[in-house]
PDB file of N, CA and C in Angstrom:
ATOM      1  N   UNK A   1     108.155   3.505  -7.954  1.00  0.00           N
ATOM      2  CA  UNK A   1     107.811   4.267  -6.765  1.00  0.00           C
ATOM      3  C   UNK A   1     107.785   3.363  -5.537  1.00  0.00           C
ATOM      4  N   UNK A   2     107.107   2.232  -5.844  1.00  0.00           N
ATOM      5  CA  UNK A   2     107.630   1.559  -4.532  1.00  0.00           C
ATOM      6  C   UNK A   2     108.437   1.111  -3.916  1.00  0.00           C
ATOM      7  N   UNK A   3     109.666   0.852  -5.045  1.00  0.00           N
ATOM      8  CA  UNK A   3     110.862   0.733  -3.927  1.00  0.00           C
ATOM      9  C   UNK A   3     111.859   2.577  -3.311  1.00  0.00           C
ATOM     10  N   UNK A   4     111.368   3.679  -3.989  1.00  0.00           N
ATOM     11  CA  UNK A   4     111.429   4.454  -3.354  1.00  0.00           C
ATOM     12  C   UNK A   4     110.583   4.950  -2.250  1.00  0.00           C
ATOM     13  N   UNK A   5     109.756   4.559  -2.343  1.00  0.00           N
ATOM     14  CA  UNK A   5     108.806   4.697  -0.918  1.00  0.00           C
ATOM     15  C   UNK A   5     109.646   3.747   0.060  1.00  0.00           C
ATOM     16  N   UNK A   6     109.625   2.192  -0.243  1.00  0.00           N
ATOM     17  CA  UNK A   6     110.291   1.165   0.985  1.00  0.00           C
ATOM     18  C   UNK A   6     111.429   1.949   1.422  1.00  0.00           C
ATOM     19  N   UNK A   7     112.459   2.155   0.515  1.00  0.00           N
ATOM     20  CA  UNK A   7     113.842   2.470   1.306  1.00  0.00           C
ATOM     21  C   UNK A   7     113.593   3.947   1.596  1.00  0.00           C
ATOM     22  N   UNK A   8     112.978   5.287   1.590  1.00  0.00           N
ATOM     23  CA  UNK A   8     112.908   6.401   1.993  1.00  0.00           C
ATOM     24  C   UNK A   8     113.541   7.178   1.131  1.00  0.00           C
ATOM     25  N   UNK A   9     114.889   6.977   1.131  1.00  0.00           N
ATOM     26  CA  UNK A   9     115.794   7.572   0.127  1.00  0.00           C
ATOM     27  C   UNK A   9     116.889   6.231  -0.269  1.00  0.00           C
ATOM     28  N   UNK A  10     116.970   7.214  -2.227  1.00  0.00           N
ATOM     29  CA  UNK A  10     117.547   5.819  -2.650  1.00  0.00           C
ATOM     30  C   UNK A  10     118.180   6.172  -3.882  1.00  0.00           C
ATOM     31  N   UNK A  11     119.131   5.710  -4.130  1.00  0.00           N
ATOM     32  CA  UNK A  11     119.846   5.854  -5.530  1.00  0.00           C
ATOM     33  C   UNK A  11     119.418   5.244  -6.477  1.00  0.00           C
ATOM     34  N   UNK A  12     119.960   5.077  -7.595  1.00  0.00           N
ATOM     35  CA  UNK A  12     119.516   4.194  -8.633  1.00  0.00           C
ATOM     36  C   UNK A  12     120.246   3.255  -8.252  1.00  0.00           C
ATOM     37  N   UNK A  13     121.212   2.808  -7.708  1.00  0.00           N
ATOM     38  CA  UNK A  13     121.958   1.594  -7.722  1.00  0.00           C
ATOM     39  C   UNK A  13     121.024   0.578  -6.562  1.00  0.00           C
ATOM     40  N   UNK A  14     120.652   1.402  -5.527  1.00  0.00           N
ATOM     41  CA  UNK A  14     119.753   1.337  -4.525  1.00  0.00           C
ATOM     42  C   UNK A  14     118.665   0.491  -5.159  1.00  0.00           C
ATOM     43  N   UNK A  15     117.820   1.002  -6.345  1.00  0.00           N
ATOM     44  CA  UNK A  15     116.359   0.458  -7.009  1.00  0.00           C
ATOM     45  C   UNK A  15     116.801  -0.518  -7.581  1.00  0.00           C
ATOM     46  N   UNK A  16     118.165  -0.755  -8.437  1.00  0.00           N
ATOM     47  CA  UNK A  16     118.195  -1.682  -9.126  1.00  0.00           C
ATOM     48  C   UNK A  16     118.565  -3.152  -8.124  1.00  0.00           C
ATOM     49  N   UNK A  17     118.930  -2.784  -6.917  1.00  0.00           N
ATOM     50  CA  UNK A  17     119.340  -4.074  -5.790  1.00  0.00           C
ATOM     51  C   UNK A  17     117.820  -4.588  -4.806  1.00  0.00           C
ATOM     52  N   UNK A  18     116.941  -4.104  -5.211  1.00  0.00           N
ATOM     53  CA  UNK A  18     115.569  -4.318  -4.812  1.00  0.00           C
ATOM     54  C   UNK A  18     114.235  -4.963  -6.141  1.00  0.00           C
ATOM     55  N   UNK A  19     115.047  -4.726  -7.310  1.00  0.00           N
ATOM     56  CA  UNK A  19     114.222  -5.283  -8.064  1.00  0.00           C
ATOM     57  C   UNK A  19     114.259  -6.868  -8.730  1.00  0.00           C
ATOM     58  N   UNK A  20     113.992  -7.511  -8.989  1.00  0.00           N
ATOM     59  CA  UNK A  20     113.801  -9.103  -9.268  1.00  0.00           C
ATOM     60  C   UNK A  20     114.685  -8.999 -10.333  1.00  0.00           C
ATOM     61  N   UNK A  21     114.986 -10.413 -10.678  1.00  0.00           N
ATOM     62  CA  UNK A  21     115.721 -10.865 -11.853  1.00  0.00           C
ATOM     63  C   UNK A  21     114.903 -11.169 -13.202  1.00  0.00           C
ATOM     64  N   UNK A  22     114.705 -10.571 -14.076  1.00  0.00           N
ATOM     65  CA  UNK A  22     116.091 -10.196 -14.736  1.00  0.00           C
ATOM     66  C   UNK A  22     115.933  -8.457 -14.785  1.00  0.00           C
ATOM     67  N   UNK A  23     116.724  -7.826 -14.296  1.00  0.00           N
ATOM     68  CA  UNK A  23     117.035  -6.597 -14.078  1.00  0.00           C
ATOM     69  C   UNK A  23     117.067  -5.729 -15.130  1.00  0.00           C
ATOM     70  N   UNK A  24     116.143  -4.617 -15.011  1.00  0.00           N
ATOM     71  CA  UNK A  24     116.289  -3.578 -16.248  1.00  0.00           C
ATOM     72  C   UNK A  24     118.051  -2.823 -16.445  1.00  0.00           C
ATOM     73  N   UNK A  25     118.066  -2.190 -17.455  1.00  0.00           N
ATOM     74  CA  UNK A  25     119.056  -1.542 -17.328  1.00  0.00           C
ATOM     75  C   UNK A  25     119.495  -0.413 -17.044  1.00  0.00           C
ATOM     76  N   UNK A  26     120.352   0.083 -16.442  1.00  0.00           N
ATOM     77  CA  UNK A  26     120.511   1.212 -15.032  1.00  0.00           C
ATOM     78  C   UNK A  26     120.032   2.215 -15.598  1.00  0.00           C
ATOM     79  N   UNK A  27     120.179   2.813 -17.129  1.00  0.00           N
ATOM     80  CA  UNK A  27     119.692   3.655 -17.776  1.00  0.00           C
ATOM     81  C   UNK A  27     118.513   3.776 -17.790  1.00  0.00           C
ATOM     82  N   UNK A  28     117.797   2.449 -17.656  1.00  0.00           N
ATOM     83  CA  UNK A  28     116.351   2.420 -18.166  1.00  0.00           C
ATOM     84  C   UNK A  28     115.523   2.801 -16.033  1.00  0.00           C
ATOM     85  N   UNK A  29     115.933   2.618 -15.065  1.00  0.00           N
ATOM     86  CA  UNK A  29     116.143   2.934 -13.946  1.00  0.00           C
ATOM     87  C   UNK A  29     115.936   4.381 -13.805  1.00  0.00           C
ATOM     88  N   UNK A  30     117.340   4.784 -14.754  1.00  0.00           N
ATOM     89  CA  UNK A  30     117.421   6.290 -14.021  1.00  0.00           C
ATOM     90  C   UNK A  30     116.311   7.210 -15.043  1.00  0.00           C
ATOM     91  N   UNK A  31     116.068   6.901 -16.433  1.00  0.00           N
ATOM     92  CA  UNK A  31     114.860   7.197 -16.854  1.00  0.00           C
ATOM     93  C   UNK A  31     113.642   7.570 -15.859  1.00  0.00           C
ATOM     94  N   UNK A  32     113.285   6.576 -15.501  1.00  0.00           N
ATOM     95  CA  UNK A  32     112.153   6.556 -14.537  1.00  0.00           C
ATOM     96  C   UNK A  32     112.205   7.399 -13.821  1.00  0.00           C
ATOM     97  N   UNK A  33     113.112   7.205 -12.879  1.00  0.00           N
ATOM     98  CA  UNK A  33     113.122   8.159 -11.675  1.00  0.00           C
ATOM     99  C   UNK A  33     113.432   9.847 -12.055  1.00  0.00           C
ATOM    100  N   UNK A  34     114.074   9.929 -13.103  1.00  0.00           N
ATOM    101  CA  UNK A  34     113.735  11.264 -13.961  1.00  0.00           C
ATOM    102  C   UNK A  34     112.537  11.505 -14.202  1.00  0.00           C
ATOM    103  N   UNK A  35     111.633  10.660 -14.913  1.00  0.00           N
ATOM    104  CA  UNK A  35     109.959  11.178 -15.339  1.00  0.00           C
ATOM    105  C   UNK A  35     109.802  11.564 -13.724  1.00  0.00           C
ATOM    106  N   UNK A  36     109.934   9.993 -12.749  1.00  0.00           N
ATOM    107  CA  UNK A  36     109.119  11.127 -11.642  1.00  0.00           C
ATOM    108  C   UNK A  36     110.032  12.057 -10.758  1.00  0.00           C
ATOM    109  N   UNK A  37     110.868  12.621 -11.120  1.00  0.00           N
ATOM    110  CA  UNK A  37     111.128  13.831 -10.944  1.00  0.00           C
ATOM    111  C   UNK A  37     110.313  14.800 -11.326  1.00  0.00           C
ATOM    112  N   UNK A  38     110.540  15.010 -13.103  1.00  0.00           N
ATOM    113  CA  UNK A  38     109.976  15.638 -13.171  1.00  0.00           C
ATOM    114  C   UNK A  38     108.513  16.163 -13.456  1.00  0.00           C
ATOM    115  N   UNK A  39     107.732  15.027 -13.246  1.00  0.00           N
ATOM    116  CA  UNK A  39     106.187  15.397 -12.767  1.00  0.00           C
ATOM    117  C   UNK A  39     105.832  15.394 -11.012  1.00  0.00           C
ATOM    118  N   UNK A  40     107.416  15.399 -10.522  1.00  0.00           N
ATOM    119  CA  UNK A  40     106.731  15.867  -9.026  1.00  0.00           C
ATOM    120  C   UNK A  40     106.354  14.812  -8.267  1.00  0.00           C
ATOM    121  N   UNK A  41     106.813  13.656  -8.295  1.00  0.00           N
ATOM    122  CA  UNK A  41     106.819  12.504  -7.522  1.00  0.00           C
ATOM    123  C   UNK A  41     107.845  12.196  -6.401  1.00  0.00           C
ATOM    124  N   UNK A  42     109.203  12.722  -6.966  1.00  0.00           N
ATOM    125  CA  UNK A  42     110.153  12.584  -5.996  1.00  0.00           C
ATOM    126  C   UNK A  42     110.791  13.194  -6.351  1.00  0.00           C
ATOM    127  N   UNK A  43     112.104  14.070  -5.129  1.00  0.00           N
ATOM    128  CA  UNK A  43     113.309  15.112  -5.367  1.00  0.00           C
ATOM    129  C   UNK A  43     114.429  14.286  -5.565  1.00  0.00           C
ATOM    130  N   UNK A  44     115.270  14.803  -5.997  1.00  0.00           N
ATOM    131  CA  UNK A  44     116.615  14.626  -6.510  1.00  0.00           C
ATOM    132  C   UNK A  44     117.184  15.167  -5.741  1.00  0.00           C
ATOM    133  N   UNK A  45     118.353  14.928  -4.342  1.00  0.00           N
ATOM    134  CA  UNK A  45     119.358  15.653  -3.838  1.00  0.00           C
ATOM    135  C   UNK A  45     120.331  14.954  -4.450  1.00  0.00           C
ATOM    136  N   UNK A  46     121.129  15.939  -4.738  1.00  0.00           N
ATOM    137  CA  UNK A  46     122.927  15.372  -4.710  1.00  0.00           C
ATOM    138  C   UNK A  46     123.636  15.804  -3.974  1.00  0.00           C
ATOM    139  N   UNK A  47     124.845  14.431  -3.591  1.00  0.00           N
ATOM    140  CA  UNK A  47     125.791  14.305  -2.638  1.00  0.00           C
ATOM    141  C   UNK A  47     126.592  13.673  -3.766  1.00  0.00           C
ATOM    142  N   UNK A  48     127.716  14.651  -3.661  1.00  0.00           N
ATOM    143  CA  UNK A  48     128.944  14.583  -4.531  1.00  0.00           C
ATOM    144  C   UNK A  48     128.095  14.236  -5.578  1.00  0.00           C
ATOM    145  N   UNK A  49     128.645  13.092  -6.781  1.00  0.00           N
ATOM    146  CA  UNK A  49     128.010  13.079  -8.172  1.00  0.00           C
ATOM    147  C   UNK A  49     127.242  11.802  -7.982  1.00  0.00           C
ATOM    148  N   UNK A  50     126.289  11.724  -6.754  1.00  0.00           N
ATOM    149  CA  UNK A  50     125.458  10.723  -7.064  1.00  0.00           C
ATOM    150  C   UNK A  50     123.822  11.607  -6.285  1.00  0.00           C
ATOM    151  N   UNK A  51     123.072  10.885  -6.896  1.00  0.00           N
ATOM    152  CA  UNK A  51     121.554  11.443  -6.881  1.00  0.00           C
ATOM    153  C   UNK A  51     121.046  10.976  -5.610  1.00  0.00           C
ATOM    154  N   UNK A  52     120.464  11.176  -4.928  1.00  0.00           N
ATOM    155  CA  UNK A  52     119.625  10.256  -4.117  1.00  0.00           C
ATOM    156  C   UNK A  52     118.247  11.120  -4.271  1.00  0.00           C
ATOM    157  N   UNK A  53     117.657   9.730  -4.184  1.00  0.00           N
ATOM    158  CA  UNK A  53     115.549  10.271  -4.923  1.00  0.00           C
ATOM    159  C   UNK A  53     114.761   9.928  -3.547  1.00  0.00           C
ATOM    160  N   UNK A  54     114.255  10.781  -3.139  1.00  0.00           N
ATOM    161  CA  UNK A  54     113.382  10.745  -1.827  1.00  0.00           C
ATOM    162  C   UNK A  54     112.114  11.220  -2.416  1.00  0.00           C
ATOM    163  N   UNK A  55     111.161  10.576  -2.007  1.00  0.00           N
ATOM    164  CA  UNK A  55     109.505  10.576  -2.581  1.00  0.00           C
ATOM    165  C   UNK A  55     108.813  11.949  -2.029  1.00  0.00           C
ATOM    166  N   UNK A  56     108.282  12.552  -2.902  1.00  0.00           N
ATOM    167  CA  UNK A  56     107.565  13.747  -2.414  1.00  0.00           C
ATOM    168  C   UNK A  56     106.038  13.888  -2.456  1.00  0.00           C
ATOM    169  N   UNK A  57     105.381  12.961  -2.388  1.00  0.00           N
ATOM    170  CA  UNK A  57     104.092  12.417  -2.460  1.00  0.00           C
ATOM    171  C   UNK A  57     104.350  10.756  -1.875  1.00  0.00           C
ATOM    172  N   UNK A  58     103.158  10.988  -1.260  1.00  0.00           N
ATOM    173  CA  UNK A  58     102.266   9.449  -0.021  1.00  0.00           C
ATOM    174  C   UNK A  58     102.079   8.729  -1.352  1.00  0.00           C
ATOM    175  N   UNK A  59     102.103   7.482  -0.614  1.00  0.00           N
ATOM    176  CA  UNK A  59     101.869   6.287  -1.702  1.00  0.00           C
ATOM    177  C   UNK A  59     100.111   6.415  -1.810  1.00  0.00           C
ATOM    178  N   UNK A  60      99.277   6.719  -1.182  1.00  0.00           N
ATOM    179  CA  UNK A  60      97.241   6.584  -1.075  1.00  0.00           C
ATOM    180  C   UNK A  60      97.691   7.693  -1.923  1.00  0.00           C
ATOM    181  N   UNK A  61      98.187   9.118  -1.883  1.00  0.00           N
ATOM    182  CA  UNK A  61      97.775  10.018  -2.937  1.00  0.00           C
ATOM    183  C   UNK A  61      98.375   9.599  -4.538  1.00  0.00           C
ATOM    184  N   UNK A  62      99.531   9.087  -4.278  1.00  0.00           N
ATOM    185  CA  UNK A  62      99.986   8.687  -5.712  1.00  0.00           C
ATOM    186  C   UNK A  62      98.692   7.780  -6.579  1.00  0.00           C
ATOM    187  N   UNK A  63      98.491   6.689  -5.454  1.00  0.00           N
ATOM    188  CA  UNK A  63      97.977   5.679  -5.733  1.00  0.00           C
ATOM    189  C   UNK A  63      96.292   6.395  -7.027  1.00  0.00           C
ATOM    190  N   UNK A  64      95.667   7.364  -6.154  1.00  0.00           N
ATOM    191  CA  UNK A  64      94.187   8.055  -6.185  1.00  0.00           C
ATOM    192  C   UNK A  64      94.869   8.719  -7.495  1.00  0.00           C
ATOM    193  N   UNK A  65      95.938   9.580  -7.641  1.00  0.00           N
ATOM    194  CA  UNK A  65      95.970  10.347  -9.014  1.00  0.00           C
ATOM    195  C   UNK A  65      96.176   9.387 -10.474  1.00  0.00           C
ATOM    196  N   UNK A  66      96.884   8.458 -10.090  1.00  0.00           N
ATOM    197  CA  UNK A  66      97.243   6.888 -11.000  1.00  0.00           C
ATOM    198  C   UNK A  66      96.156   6.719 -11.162  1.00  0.00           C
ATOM    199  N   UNK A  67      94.883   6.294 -10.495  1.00  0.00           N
ATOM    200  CA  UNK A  67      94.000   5.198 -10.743  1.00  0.00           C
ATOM    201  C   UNK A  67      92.650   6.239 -11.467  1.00  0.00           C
ATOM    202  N   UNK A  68      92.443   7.972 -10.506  1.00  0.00           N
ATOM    203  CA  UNK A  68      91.651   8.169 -11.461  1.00  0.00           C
ATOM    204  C   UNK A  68      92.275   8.852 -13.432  1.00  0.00           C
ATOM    205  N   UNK A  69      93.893   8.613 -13.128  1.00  0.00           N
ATOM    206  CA  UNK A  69      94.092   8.841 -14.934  1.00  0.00           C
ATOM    207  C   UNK A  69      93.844   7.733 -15.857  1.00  0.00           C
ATOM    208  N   UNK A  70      93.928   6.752 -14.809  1.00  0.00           N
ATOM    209  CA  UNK A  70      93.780   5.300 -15.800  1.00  0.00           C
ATOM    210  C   UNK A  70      92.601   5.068 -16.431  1.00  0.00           C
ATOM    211  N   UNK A  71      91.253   5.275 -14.835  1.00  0.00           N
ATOM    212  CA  UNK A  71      90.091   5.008 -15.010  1.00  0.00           C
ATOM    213  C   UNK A  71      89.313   6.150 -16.604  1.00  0.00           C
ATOM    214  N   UNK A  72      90.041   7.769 -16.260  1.00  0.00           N
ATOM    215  CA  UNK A  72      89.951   8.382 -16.894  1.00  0.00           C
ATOM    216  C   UNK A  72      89.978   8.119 -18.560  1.00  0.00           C
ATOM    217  N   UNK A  73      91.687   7.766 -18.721  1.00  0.00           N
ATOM    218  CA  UNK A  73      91.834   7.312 -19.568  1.00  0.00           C
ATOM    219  C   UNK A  73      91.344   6.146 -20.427  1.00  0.00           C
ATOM    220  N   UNK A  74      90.906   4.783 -19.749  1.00  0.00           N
ATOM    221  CA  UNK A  74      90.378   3.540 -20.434  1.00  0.00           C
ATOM    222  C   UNK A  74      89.263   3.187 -20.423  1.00  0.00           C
ATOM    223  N   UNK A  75      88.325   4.034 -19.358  1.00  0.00           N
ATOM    224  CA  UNK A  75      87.014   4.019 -19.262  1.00  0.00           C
ATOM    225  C   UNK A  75      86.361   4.888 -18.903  1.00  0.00           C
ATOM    226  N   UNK A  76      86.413   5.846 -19.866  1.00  0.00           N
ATOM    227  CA  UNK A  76      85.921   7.133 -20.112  1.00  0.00           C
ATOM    228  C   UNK A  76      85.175   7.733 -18.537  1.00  0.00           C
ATOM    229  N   UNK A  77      86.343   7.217 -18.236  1.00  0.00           N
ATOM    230  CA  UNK A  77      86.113   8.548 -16.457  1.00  0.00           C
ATOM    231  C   UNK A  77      85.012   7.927 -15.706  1.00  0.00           C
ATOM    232  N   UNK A  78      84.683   6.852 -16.291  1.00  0.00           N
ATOM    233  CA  UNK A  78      83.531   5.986 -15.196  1.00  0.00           C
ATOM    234  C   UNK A  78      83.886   5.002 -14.360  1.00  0.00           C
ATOM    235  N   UNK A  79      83.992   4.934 -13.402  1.00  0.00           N
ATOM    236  CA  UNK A  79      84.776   4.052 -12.218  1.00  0.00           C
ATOM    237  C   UNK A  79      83.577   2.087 -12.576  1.00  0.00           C
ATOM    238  N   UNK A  80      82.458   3.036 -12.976  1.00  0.00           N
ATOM    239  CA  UNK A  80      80.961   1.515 -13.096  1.00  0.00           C
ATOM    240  C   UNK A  80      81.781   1.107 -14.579  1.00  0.00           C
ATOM    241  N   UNK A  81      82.112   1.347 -15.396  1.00  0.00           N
ATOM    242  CA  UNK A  81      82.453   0.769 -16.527  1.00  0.00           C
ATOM    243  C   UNK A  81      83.665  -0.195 -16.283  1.00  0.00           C
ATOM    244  N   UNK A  82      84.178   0.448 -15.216  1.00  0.00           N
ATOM    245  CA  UNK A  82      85.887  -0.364 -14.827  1.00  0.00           C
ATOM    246  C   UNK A  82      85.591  -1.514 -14.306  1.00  0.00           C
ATOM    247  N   UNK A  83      84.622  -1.779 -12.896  1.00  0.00           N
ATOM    248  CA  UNK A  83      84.315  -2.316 -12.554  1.00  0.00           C
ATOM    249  C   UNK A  83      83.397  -3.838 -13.355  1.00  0.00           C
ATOM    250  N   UNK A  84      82.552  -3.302 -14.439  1.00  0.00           N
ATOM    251  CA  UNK A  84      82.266  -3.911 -15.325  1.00  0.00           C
ATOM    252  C   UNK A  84      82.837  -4.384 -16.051  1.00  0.00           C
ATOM    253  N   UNK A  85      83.814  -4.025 -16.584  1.00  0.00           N
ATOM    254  CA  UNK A  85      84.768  -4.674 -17.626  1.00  0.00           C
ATOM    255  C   UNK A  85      85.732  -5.651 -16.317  1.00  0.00           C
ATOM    256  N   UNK A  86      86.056  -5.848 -15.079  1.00  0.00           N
ATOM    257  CA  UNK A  86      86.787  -6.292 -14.666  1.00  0.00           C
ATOM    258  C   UNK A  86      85.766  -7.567 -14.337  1.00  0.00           C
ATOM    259  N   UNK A  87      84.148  -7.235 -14.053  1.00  0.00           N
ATOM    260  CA  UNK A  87      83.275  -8.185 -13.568  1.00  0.00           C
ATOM    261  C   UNK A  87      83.296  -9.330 -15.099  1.00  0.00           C
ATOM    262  N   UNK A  88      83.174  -8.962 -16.191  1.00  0.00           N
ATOM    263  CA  UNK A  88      82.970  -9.527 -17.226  1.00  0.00           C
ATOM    264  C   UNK A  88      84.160 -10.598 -17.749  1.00  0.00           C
ATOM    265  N   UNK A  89      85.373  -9.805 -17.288  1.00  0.00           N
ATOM    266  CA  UNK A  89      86.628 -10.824 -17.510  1.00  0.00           C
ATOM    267  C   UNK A  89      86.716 -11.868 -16.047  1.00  0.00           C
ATOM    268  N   UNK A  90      86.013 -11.715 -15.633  1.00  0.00           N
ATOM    269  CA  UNK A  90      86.306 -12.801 -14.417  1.00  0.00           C
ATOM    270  C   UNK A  90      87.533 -12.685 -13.774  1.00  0.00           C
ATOM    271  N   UNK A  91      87.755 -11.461 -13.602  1.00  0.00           N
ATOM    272  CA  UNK A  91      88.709 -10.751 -12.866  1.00  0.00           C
ATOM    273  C   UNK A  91      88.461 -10.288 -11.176  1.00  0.00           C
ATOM    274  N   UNK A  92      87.148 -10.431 -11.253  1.00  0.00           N
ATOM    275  CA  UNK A  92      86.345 -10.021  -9.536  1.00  0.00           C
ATOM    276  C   UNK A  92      84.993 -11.182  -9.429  1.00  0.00           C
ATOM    277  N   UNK A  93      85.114 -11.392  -8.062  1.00  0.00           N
ATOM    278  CA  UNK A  93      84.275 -12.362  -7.901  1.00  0.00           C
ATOM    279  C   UNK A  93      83.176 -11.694  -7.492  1.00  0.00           C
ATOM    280  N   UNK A  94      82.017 -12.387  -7.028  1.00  0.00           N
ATOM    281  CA  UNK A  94      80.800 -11.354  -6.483  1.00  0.00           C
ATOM    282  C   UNK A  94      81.110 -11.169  -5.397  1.00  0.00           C
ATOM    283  N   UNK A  95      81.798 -12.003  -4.629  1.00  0.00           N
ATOM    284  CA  UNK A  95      82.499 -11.995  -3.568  1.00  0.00           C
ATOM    285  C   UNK A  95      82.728 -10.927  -3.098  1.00  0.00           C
ATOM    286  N   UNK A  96      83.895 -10.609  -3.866  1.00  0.00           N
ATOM    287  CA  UNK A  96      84.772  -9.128  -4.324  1.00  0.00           C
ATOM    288  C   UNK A  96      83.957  -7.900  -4.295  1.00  0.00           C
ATOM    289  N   UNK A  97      83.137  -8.021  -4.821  1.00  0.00           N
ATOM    290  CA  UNK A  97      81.873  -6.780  -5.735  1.00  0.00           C
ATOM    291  C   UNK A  97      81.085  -6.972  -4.392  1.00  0.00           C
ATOM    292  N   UNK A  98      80.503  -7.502  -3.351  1.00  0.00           N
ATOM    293  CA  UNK A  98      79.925  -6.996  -2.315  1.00  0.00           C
ATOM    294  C   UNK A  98      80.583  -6.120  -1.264  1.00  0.00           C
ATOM    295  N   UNK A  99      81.913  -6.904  -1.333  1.00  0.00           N
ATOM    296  CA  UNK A  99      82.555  -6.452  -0.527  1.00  0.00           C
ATOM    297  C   UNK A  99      83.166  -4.732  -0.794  1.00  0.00           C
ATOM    298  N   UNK A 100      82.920  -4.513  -1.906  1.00  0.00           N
ATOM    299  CA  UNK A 100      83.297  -3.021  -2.760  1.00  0.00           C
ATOM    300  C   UNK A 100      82.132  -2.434  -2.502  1.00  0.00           C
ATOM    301  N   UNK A 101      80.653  -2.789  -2.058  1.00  0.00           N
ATOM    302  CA  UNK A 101      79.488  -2.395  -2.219  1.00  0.00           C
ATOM    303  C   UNK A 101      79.649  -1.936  -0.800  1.00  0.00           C
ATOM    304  N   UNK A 102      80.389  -2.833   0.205  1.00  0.00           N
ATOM    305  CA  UNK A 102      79.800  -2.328   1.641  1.00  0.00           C
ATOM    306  C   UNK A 102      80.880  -1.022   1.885  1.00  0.00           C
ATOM    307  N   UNK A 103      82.105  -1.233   1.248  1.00  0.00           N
ATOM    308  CA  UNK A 103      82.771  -0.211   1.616  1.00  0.00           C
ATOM    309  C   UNK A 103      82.576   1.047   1.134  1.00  0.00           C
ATOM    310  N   UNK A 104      81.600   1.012  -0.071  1.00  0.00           N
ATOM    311  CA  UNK A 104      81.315   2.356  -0.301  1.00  0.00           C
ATOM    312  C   UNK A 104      80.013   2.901   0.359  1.00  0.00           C
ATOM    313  N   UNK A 105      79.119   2.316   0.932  1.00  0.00           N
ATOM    314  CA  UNK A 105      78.028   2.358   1.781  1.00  0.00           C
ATOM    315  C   UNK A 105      78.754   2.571   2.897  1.00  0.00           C
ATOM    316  N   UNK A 106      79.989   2.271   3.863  1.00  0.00           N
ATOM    317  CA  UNK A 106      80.552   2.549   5.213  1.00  0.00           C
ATOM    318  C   UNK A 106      80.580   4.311   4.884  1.00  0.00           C
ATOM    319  N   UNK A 107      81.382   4.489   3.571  1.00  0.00           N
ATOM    320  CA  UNK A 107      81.906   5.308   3.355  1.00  0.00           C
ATOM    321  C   UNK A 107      80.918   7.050   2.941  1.00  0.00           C
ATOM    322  N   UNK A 108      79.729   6.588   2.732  1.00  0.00           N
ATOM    323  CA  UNK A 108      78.753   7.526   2.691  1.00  0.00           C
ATOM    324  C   UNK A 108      78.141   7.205   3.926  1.00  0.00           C
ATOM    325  N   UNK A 109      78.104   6.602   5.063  1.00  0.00           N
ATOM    326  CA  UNK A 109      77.784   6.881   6.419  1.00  0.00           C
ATOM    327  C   UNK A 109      78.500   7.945   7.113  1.00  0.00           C
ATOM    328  N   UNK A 110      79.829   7.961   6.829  1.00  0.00           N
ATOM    329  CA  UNK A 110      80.632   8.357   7.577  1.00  0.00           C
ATOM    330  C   UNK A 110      80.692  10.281   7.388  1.00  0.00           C
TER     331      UNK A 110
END
């Protein structure tokens, strides 16, 4: 999704000239951009016999439906368990974790 978000609209030949080395294979490319077709991530126009995939969802909303299926999924729908398991692997500093504290305190001011 993000290199269909960067370029706006984009082919598969398009995704595969934006991604690092060593390069998936075009099949494994157009896979993808099929799933998010068809769960509604991005349209498919065609021009003559090639596809071009333009994003039909914002990257903040993609981002919010991704993160609460994950959270959903690996930590039983508790955002404090995620956070915990990330505090415990030394994955977030306290640093980090205040700074998550004030933004959710801005965020119930507002």
């Amino acid at each position: 999704m993000l290199q269909v978000w960067s370029l706006k609209t984009c082919t598969i030949k398009d995704v595969l000239q934006e991604l690092e080395e060593p390069k998936p294979p075009y099949t494994t490319v157009a896979s993808i951009l099929n799933n998010l077709k068809r769960k509604g991530y991005v349209v498919a126009e065609q021009h003559g016999l090639t596809y071009h995939f333009v994003p039909k969802i914002e990257q903040t909303k993609y981002k919010a439906d991704f993160m609460k299926g994950f959270v959903d999924k690996y930590f039983k729908s508790s955002f404090r368990e995620m956070v915990s398991f990330f505090a415990k692997e030394d994955n977030i500093s306290p640093e980090e974790l205040k700074d998550i504290i004030n933004e959710i305190e801005k965020g119930k001011e507002e």
